[in-house]
Protein backbone atom coordinates (compact mmCIF):
# COMPACT_ATOMS: atom_id res chain seq x y z
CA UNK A 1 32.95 31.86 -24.46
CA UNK A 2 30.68 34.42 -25.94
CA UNK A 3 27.35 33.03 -28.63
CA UNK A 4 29.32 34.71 -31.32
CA UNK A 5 32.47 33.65 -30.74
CA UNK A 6 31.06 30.31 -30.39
CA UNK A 7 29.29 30.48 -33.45
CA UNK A 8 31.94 31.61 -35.40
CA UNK A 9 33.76 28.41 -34.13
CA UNK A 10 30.98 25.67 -35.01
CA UNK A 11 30.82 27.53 -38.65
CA UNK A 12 34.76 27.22 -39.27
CA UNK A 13 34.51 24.07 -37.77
CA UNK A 14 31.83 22.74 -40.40
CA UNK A 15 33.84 24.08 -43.13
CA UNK A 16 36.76 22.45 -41.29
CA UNK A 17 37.84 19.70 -38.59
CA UNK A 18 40.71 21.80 -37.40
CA UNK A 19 39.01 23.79 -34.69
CA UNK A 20 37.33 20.51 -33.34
CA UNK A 21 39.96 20.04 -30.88
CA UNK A 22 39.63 23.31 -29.17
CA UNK A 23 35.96 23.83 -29.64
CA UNK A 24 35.10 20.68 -27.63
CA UNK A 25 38.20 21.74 -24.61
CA UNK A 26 36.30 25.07 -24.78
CA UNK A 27 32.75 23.47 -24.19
CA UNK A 28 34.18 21.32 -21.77
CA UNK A 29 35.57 23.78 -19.64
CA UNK A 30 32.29 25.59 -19.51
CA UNK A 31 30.49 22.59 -18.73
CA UNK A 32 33.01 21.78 -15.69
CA UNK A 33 31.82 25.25 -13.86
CA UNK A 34 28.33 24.39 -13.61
CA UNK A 35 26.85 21.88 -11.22
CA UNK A 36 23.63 23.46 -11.15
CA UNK A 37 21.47 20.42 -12.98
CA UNK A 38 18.97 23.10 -14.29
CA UNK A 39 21.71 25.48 -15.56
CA UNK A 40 23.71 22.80 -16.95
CA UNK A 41 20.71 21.26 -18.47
CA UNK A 42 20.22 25.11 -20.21
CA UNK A 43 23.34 25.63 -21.61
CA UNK A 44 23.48 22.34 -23.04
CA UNK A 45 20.17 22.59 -24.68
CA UNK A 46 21.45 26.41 -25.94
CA UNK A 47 24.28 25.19 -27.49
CA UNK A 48 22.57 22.15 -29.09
CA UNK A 49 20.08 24.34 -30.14
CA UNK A 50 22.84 27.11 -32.17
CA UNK A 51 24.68 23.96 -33.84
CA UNK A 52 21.30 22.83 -35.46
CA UNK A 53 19.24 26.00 -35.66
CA UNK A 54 16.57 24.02 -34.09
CA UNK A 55 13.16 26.31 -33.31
CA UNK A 56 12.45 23.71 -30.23
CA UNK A 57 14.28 22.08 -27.60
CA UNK A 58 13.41 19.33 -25.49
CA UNK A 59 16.49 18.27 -22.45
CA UNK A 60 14.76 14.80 -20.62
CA UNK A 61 16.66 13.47 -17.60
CA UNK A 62 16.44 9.84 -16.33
CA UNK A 63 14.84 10.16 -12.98
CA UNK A 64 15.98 8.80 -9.94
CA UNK A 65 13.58 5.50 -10.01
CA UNK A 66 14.93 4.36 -13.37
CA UNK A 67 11.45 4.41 -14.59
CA UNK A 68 11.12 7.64 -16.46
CA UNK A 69 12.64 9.99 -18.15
CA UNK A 70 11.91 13.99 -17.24
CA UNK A 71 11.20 16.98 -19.71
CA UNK A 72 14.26 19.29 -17.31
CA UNK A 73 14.40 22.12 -19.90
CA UNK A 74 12.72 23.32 -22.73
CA UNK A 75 12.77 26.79 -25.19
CA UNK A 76 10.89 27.06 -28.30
CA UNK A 77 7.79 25.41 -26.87
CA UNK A 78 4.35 27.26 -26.86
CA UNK A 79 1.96 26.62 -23.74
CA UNK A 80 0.36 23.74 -25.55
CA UNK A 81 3.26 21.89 -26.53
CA UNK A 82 4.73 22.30 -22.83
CA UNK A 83 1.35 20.43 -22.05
CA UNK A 84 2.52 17.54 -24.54
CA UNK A 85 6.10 17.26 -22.63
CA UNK A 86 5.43 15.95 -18.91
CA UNK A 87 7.24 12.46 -18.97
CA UNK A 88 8.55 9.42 -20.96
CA UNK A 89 8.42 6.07 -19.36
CA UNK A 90 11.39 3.72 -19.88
CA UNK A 91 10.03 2.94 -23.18
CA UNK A 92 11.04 2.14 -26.89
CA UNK A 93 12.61 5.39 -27.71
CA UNK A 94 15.51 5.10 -24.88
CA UNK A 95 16.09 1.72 -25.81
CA UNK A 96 17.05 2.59 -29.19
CA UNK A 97 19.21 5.27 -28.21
CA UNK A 98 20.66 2.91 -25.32
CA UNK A 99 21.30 0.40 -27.48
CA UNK A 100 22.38 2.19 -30.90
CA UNK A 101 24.32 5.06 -28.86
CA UNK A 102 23.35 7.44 -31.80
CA UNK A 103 21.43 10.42 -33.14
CA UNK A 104 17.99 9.20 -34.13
CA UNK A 105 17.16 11.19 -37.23
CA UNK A 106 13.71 10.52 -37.78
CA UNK A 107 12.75 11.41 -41.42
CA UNK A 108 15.85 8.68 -42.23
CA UNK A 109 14.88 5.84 -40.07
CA UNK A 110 10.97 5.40 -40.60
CA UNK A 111 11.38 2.17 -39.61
CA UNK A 112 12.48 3.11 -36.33
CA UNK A 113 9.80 6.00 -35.78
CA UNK A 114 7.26 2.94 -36.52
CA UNK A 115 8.93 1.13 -33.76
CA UNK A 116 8.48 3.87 -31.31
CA UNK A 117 5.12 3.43 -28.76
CA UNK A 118 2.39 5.94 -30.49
CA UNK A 119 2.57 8.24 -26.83
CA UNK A 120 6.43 8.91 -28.36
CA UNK A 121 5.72 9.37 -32.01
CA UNK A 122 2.86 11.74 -30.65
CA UNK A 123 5.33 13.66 -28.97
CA UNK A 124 8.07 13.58 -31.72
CA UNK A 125 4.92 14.75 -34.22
CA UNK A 126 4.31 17.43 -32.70
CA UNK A 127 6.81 18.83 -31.89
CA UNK A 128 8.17 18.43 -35.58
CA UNK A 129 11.23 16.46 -34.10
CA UNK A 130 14.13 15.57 -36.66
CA UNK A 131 17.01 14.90 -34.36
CA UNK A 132 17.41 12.86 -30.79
CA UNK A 133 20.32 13.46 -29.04
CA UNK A 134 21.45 10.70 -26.53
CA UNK A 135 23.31 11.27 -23.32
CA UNK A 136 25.34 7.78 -22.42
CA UNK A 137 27.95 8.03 -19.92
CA UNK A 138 29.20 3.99 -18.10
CA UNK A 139 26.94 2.55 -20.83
CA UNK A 140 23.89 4.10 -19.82
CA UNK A 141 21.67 6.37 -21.29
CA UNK A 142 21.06 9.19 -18.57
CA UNK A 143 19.36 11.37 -21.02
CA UNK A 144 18.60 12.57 -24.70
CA UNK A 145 17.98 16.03 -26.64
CA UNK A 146 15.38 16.46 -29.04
CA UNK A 147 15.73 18.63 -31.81
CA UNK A 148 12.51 19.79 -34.14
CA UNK A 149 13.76 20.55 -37.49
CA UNK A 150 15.44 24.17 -38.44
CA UNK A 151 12.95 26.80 -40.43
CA UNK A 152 14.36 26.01 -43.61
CA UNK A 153 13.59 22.19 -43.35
CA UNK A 154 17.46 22.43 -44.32
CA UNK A 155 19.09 18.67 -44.95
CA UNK A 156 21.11 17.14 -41.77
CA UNK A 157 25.05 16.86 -42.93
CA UNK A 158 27.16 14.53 -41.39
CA UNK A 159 29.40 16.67 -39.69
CA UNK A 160 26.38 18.53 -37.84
CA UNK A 161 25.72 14.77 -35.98
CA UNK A 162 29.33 14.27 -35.53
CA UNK A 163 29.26 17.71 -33.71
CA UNK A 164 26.13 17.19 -31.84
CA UNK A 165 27.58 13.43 -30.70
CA UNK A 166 30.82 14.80 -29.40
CA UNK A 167 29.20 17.58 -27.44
CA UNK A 168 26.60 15.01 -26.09
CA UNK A 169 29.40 12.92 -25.25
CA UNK A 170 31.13 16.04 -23.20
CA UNK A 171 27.45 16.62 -21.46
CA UNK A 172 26.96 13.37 -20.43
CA UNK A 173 30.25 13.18 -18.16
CA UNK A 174 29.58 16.90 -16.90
CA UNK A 175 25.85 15.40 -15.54
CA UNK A 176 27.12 12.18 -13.97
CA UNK A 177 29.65 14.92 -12.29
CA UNK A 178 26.76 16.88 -11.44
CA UNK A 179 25.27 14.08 -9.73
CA UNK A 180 27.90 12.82 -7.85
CA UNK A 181 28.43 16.51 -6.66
CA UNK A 182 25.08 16.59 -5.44
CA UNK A 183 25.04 13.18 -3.85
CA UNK A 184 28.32 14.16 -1.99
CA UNK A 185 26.92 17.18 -0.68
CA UNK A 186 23.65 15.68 0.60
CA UNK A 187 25.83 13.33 2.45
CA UNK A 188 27.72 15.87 3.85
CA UNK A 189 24.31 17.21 5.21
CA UNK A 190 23.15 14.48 6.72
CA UNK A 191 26.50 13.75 8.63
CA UNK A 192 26.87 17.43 10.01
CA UNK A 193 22.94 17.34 10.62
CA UNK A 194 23.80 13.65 12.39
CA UNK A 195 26.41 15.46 14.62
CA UNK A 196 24.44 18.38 15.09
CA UNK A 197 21.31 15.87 16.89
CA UNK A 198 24.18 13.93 18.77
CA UNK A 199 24.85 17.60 20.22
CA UNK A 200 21.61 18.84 20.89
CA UNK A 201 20.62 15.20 22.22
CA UNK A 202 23.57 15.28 24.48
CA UNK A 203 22.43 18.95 25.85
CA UNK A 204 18.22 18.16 25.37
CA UNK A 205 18.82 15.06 27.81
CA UNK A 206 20.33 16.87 30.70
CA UNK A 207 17.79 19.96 30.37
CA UNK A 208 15.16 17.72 30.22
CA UNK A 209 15.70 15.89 33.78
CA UNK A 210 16.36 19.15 35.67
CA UNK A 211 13.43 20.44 34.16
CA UNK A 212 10.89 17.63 34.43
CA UNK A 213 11.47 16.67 38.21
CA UNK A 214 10.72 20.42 39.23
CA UNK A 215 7.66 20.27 36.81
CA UNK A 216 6.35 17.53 38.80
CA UNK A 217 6.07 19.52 41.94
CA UNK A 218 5.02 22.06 40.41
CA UNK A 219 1.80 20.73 38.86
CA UNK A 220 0.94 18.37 42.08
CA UNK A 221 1.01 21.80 44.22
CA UNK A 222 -1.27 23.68 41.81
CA UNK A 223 -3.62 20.84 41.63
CA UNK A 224 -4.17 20.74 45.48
CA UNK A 225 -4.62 24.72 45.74
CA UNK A 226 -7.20 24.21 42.69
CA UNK A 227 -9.16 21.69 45.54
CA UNK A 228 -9.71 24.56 47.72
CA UNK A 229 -12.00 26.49 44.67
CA UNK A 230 -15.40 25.96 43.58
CA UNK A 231 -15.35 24.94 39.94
CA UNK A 232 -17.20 28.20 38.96
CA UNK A 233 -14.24 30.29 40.99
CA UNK A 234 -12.48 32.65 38.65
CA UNK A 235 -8.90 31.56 40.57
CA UNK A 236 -10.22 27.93 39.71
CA UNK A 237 -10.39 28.39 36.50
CA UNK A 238 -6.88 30.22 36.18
CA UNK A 239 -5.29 27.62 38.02
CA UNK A 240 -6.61 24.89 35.05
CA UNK A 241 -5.22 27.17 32.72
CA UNK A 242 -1.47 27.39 33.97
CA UNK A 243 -1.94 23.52 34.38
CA UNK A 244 -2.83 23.47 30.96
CA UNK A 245 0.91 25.76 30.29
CA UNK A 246 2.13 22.86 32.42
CA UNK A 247 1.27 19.87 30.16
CA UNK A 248 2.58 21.50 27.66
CA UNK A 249 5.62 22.33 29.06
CA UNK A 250 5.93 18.36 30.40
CA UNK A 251 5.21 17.23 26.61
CA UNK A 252 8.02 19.17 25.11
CA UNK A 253 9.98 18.14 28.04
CA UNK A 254 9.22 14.20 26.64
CA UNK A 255 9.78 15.19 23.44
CA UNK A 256 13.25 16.50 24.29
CA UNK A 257 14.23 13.01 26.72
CA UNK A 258 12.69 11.21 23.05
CA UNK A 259 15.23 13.02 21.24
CA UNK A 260 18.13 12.52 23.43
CA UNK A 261 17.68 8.64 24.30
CA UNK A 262 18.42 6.21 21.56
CA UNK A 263 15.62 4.48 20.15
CA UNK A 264 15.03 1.06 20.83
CA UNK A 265 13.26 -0.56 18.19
CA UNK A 266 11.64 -4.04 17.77
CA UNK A 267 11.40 -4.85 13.85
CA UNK A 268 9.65 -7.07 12.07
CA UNK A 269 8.19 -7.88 9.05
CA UNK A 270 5.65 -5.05 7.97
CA UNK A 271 3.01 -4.51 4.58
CA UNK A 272 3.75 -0.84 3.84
CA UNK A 273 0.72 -0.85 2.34
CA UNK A 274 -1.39 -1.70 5.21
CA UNK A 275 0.83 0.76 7.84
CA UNK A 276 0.01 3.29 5.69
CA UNK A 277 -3.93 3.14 5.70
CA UNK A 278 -3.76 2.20 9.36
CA UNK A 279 -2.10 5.95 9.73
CA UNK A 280 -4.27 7.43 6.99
CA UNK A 281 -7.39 6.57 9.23
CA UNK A 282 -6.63 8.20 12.24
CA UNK A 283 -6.69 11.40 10.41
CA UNK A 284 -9.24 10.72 7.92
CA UNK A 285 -11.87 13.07 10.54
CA UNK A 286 -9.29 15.82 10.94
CA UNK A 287 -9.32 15.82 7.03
CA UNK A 288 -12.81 16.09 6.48
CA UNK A 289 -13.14 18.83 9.56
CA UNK A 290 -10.43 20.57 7.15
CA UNK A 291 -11.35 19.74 3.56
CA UNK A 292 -9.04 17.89 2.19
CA UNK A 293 -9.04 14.83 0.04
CA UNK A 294 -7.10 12.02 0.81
CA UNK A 295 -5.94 9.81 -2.41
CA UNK A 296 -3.82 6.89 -1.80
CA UNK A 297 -2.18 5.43 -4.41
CA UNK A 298 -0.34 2.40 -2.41
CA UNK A 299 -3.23 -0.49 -2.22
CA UNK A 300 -1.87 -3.79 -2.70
CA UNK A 301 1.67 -3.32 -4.11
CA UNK A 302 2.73 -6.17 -1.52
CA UNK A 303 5.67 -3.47 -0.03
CA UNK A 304 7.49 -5.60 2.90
CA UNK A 305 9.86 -3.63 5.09
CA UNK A 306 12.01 -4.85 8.47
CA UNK A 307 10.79 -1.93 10.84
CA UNK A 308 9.04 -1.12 14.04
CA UNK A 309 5.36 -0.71 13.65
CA UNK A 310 5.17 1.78 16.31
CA UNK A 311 7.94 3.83 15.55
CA UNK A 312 7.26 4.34 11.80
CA UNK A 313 3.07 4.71 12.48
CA UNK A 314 4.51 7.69 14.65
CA UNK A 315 6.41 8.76 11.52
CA UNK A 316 3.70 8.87 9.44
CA UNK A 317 1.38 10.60 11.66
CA UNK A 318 3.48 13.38 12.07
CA UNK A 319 3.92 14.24 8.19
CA UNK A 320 -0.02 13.83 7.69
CA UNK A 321 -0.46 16.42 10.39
CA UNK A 322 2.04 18.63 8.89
CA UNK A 323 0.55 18.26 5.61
CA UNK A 324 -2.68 19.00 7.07
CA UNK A 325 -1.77 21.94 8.98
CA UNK A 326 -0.14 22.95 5.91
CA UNK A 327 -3.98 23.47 4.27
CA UNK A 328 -6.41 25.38 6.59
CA UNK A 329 -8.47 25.87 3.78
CA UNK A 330 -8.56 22.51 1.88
CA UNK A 331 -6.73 20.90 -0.73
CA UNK A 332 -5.28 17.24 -1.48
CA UNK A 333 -3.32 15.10 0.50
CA UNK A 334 -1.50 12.39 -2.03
CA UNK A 335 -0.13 9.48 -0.73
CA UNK A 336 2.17 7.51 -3.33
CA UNK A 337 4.24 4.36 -2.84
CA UNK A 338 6.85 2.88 -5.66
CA UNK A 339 9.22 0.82 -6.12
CA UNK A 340 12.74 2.87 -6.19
CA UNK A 341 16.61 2.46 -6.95
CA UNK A 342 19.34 4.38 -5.33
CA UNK A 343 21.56 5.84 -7.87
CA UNK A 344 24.50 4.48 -5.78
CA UNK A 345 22.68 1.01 -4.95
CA UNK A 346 23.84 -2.22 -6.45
CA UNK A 347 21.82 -3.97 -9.01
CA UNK A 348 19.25 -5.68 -6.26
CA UNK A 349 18.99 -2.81 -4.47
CA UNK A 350 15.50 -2.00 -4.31
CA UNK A 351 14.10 0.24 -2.44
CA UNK A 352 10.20 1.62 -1.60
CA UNK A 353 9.91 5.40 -2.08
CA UNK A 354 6.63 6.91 -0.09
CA UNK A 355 5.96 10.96 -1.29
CA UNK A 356 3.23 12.48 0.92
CA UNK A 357 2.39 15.64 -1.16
CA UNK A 358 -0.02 18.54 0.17
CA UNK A 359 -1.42 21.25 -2.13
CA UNK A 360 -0.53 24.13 0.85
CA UNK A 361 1.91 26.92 0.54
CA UNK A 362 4.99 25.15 0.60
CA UNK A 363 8.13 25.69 2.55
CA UNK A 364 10.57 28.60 2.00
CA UNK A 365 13.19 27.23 0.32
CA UNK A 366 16.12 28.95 2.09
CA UNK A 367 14.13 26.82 5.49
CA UNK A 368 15.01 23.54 3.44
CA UNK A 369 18.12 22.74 5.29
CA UNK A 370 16.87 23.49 8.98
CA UNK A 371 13.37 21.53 9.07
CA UNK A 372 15.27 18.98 10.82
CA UNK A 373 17.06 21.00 12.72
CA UNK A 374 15.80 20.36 16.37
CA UNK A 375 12.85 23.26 17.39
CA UNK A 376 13.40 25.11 14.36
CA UNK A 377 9.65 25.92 13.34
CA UNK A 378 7.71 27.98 11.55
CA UNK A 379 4.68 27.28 13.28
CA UNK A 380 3.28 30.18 16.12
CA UNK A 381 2.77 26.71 18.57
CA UNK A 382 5.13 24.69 17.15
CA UNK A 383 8.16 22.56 19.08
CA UNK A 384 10.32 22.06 16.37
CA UNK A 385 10.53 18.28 17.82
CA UNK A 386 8.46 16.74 15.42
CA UNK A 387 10.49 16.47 12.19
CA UNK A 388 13.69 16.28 14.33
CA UNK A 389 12.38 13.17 16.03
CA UNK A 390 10.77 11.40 13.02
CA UNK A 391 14.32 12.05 10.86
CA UNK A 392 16.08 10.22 13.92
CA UNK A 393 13.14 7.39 13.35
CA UNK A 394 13.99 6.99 9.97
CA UNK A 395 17.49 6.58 10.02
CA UNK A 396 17.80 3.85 12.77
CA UNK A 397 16.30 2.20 10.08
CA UNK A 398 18.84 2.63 7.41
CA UNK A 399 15.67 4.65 5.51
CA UNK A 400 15.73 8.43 4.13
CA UNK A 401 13.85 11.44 4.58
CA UNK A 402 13.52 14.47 2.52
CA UNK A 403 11.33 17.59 2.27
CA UNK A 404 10.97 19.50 -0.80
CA UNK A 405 8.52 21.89 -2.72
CA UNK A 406 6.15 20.55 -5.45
CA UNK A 407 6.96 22.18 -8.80
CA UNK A 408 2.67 22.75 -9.26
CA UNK A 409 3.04 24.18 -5.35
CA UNK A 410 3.02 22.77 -2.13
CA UNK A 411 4.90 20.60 -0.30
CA UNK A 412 6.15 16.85 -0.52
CA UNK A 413 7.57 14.47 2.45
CA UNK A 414 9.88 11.64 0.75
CA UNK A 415 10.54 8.56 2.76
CA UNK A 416 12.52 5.76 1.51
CA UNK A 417 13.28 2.03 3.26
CA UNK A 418 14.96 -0.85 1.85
CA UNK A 419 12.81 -3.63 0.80
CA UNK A 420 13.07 -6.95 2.08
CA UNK A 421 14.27 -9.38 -0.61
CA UNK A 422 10.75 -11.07 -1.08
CA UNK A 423 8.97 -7.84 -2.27
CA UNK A 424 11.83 -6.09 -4.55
């Protein structure tokens, strides 16, 4: 449906509850062809925005943790205001709209507005906001609108909030759809990416022993011609260097018979916390070398985990290198841990959510489906074992990991286990 047309509608409609019907099937139809979150989130906030004439428009998201709610969209906003919107926590403004299920219309509920923490009626005052919008789909709020006031300060009617509820009502079901979409597809990933290893695994473990036996020989002969050169010897010094090709050669040979074999782990009870500064320390001199500044926000938040020490230090290791690698010239290395819920999990299912974020050049986004593809690699030295090996890690035990780009640049490694009940 064209803004016009759509226009026309909402004005006949406000004159008029006959085209209700039909406007709503029309908006719901739209609404059904987009799974994009951010282009959902946009035409939402653009049709929102025509119903009220707002000059500002503010679309926040629940995140994935619960714990927040995220500024997704925006139009209206200079640069200083966009400084203002960054994130709500879980505070009193979503509890009123959780619990009342309404528009909040400010200038008619100062009550309310005093009720609000002074971080949200900062926001709502600057913004000049009149109206919030609430998303609730399965009794939970999964979002909100917010509205400043049109440029004539004109009065809100009735039938405007009646509008703007039943259109809020519509968005909410088209984001949990969105959601589920993307939840199915990620699964979908990780099971053809799960047969895709069992493959390669299959192949790598087969390669691996014709290769390495051979190997073997190989390096014992050159190491017995090397014998029969001075140390100074030109040929003597060649020879070292194919041995060198040899390790190599041997180590991506391991790597391969690591990939292929299944991994036998011996959990036990682990501190996240202390894992993680155990593996933070044996790059903390390859940081310095490289300029970058480690901040770890993860001390004592008492994170206990079933999981093999070894086998997750190994983890670790491997995305601090990456991230390290990933900044030749400097930058920051930051190393969060918090508490986090699947959006599938049941009510006790707490999880701990690690993001190990560099400030490098980030990772091509149409490369964000291989990385875990085995030797896919972007690097000129690089195996393409690494990430292949370390996703493998993580989910023999039940954990997740993800890659993805940092929206201020750079790149971010998510890792996720299930708490043990004690800690969550």
């Amino acid at each position: 449906m064209g803004a016009q047309r759509f226009l026309h509608v909402i004005r006949r409609w406000l004159g008029s509850h006959a085209h209700a019907g039909q406007l709503l099937h029309d908006f719901n139809r739209s609404l059904l062809l987009i799974v994009d979150p951010q282009s959902l989130h946009a035409s939402i906030a653009s049709r929102m925005r025509e119903i009220y004439e707002a000059r500002r428009v503010v679309v926040f998201q629940r995140s994935t943790s619960g714990k927040e709610y995220q500024a997704t969209y925006s139009d209206g906003l200079s640069s200083e205001e966009q400084l203002v919107v960054s994130q709500l926590k879980r505070g009193h403004l979503a509890r009123w709209l959780q619990v009342n299920e309404t528009c909040l219309i400010i200038h008619q509920a100062p009550g309310v507005f005093e009720y609000l923490s002074p971080p949200e009626q900062e926001l709502l005052r600057c913004l000049d906001i009149q109206i919030c919008v609430p998303f609730i789909s399965l009794n939970r709020l999964n979002g909100f609108v917010l509205l400043s006031a049109p440029p004539d300060h004109s009065r809100v009617r009735p039938r405007q909030i009646e509008l703007l509820l039943l259109l809020a009502g519509q968005a909410a079901l088209a984001l949990e759809n969105a959601s589920l979409y993307i939840a199915q597809r990620d699964r979908l990933r990780r099971l053809h990416r799960a047969e895709r290893m069992a493959t390669t695994g299959q192949l790598a473990a087969g390669v691996a022993h014709e290769i390495r036996n051979p190997l073997t020989s190989i390096r014992s002969t050159m190491q017995y011609i090397q014998q029969a050169f001075s140390e100074k010897d030109d040929r003597s010094q060649l020879i070292g260097e194919l041995l060198t090709e040899v390790d190599r050669i041997d180590r991506t040979v391991y790597n391969l018979m690591n990939l292929a074999k299944p991994r036998h782990s011996q959990p036990q009870r682990l501190d996240l916390s202390d894992l993680l500064e155990q593996s933070l320390v044996l790059v903390a001199a390859q940081a310095r070398r490289g300029g970058v500044q480690i901040e770890r926000r993860f001390t004592n938040q008492g994170f206990s985990i079933q999981a093999d020490p070894d086998q997750i230090r190994e983890v670790f290791l491997n995305l601090f290198l990456n991230a390290l690698q990933a900044m030749p010239d400097g930058g920051n290395l930051d190393v969060l841990a918090h508490l986090w819920t699947a959006p599938d999990a049941p009510s006790n299912g707490s999880w701990v959510e690690i993001r190990i974020a560099d400030t490098g050049t980030g990772i091509d986004p149409d490369h964000l489906d291989s990385v875990f593809n085995p030797f896919f690699t972007t690097k000129p030295t690089g195996t393409g074992l690494g990430l292949a090996i370390s996703h493998g890690i993580i989910q023999i035990h039940d954990g997740q990991l993800e890659l993805c780009n940092n929206s201020d640049g750079g790149a971010c490694a998510v890792v996720r286990f299930p708490l043990l009940e004690s800690s969550s």
